[in-house]
C-alpha atoms as a PDB file:
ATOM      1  CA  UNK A   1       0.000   0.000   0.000  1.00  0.00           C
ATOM      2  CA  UNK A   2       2.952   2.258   0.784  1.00  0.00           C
ATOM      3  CA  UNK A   3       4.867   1.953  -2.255  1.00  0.00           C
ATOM      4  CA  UNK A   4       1.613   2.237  -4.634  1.00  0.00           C
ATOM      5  CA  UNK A   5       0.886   5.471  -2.564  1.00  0.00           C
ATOM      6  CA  UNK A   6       4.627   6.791  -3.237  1.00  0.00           C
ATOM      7  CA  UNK A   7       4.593   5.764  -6.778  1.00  0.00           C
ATOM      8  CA  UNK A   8       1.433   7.605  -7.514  1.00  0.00           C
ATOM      9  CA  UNK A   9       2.846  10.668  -5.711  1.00  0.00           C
ATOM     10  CA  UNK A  10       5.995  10.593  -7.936  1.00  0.00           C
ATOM     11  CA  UNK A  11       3.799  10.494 -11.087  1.00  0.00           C
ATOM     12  CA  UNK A  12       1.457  12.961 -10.301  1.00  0.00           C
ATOM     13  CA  UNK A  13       4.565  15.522  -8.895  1.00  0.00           C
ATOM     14  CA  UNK A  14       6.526  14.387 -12.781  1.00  0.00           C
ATOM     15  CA  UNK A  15       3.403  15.294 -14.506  1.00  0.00           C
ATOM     16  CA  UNK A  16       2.677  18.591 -12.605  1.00  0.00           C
ATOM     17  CA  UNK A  17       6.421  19.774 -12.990  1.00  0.00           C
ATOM     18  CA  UNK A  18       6.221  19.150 -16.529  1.00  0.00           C
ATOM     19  CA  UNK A  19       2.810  21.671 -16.551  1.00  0.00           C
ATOM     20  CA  UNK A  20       3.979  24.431 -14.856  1.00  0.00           C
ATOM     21  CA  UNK A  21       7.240  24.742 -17.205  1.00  0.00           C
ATOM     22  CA  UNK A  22       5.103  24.298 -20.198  1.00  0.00           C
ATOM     23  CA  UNK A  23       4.947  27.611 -22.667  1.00  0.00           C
ATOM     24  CA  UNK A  24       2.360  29.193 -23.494  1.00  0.00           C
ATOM     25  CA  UNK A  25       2.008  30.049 -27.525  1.00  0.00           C
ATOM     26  CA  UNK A  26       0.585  33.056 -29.152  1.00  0.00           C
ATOM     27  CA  UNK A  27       0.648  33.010 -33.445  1.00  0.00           C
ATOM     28  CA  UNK A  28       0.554  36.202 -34.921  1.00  0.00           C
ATOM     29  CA  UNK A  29      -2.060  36.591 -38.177  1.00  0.00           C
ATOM     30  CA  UNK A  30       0.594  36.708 -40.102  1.00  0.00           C
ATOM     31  CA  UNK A  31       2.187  33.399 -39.202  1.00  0.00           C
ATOM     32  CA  UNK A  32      -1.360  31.758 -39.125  1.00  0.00           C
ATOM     33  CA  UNK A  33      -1.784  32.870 -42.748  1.00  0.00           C
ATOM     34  CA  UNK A  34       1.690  31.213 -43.827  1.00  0.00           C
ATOM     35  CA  UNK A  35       0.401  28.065 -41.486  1.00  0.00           C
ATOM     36  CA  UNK A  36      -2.826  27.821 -43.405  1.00  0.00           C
ATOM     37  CA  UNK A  37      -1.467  27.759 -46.728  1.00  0.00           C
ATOM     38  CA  UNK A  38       0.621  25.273 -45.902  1.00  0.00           C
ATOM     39  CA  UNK A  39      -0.133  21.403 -46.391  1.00  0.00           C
ATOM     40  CA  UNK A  40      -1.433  19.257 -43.467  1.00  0.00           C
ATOM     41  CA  UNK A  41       1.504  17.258 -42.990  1.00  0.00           C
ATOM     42  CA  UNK A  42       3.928  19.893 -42.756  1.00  0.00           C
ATOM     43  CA  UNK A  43       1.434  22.304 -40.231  1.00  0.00           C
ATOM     44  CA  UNK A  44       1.406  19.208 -38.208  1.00  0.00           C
ATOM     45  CA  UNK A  45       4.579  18.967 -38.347  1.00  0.00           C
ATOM     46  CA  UNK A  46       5.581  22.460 -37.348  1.00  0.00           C
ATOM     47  CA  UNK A  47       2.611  22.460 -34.176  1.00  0.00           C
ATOM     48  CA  UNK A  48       4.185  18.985 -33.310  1.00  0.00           C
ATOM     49  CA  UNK A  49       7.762  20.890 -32.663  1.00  0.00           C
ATOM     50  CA  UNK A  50       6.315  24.013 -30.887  1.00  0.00           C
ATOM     51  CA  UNK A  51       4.396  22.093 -28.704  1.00  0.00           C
ATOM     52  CA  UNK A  52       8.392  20.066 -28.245  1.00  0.00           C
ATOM     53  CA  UNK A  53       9.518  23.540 -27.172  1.00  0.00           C
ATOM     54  CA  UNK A  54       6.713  24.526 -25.344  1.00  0.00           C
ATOM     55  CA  UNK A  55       7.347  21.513 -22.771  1.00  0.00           C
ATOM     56  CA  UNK A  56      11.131  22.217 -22.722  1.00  0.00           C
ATOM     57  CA  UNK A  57      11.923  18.785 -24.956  1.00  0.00           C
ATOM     58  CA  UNK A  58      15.230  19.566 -27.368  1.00  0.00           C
ATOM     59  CA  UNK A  59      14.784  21.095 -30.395  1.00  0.00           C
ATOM     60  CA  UNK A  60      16.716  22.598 -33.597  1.00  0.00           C
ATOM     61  CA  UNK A  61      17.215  26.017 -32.049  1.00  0.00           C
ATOM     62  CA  UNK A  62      19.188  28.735 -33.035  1.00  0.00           C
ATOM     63  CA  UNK A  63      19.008  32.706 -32.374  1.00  0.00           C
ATOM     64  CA  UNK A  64      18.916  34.642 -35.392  1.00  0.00           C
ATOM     65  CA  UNK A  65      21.643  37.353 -35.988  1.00  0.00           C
ATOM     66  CA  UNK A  66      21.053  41.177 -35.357  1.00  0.00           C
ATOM     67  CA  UNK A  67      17.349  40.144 -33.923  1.00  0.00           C
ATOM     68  CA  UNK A  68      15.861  39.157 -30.772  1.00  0.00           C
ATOM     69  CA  UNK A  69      13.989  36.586 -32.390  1.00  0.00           C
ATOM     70  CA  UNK A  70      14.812  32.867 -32.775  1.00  0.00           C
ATOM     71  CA  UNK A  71      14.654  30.429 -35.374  1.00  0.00           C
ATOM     72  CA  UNK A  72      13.515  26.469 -34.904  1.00  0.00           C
ATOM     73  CA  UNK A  73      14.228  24.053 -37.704  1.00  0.00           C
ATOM     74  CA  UNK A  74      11.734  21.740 -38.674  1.00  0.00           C
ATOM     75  CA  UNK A  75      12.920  19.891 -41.704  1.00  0.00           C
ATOM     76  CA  UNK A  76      12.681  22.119 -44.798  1.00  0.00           C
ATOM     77  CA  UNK A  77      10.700  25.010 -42.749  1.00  0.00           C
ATOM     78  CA  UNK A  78      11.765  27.535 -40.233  1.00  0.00           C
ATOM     79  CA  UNK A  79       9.498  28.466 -37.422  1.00  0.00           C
ATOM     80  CA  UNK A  80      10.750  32.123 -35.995  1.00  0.00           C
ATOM     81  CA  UNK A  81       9.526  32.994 -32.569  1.00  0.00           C
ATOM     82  CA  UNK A  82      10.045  35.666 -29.870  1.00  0.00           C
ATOM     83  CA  UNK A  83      10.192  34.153 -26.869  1.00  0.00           C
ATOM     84  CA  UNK A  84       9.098  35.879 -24.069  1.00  0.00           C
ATOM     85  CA  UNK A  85      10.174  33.593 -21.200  1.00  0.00           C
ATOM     86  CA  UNK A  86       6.439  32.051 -20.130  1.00  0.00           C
ATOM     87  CA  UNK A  87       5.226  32.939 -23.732  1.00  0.00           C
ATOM     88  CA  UNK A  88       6.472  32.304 -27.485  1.00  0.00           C
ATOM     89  CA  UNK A  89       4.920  34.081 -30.324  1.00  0.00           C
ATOM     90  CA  UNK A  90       5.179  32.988 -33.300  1.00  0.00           C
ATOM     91  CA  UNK A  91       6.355  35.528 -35.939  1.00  0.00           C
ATOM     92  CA  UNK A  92       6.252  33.558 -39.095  1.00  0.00           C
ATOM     93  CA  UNK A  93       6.756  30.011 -40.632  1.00  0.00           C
ATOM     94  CA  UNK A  94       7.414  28.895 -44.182  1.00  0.00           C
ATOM     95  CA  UNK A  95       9.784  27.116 -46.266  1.00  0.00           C
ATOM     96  CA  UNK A  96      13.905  27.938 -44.973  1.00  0.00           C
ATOM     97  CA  UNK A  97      14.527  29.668 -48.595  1.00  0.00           C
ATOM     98  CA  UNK A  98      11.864  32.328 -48.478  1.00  0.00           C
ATOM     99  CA  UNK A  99      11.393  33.095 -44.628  1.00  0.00           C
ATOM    100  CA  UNK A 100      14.171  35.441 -43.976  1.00  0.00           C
ATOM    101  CA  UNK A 101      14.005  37.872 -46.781  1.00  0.00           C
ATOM    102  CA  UNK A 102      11.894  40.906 -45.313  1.00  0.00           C
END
């Protein structure tokens, strides 16, 4: 009875930690617009690695040069985001050739 008690405790502490570092993400209209054109595979593919980031899991990250933006990789896309320490907005996304030219 003791140990079941314990190991329930541990889980539900592990799964409560993991919560209260989880980020909280804002997409501006202009990103949204770039996600919506895009096809479902790749959209899924670029909410599956912000929600990686959100929970503090590794990711491709990199911060950009001359901005205070940052740049995650996600195969032949690039997500930029601001992050804001409990929040990351989500400037734009679209394919790594076209997304940095202003």
């Amino acid at each position: 009875m003791g140990v079941y008690l314990i190991a329930i405790f541990i889980v539900a502490k592990t799964i409560a930690e993991s919560y209260t570092f989880m980020k909280v993400i804002v997409v501006t209209r202009e990103a949204q617009k770039s996600l919506d054109r895009m096809q479902p595979k790749r959209r899924a593919a670029i909410y599956a690695k912000l929600d990686a980031y959100a929970l503090g899991q590794p990711v491709d990250i990199k911060k950009m040069k001359g901005k205070n933006y940052y740049r995650i990789r996600v195969g032949q896309d690039r997500v930029i985001i601001d992050d804001q320490g409990r929040m990351v907005m989500v400037v734009e996304a679209g394919p790594r050739g076209s997304i940095y030219k202003e």
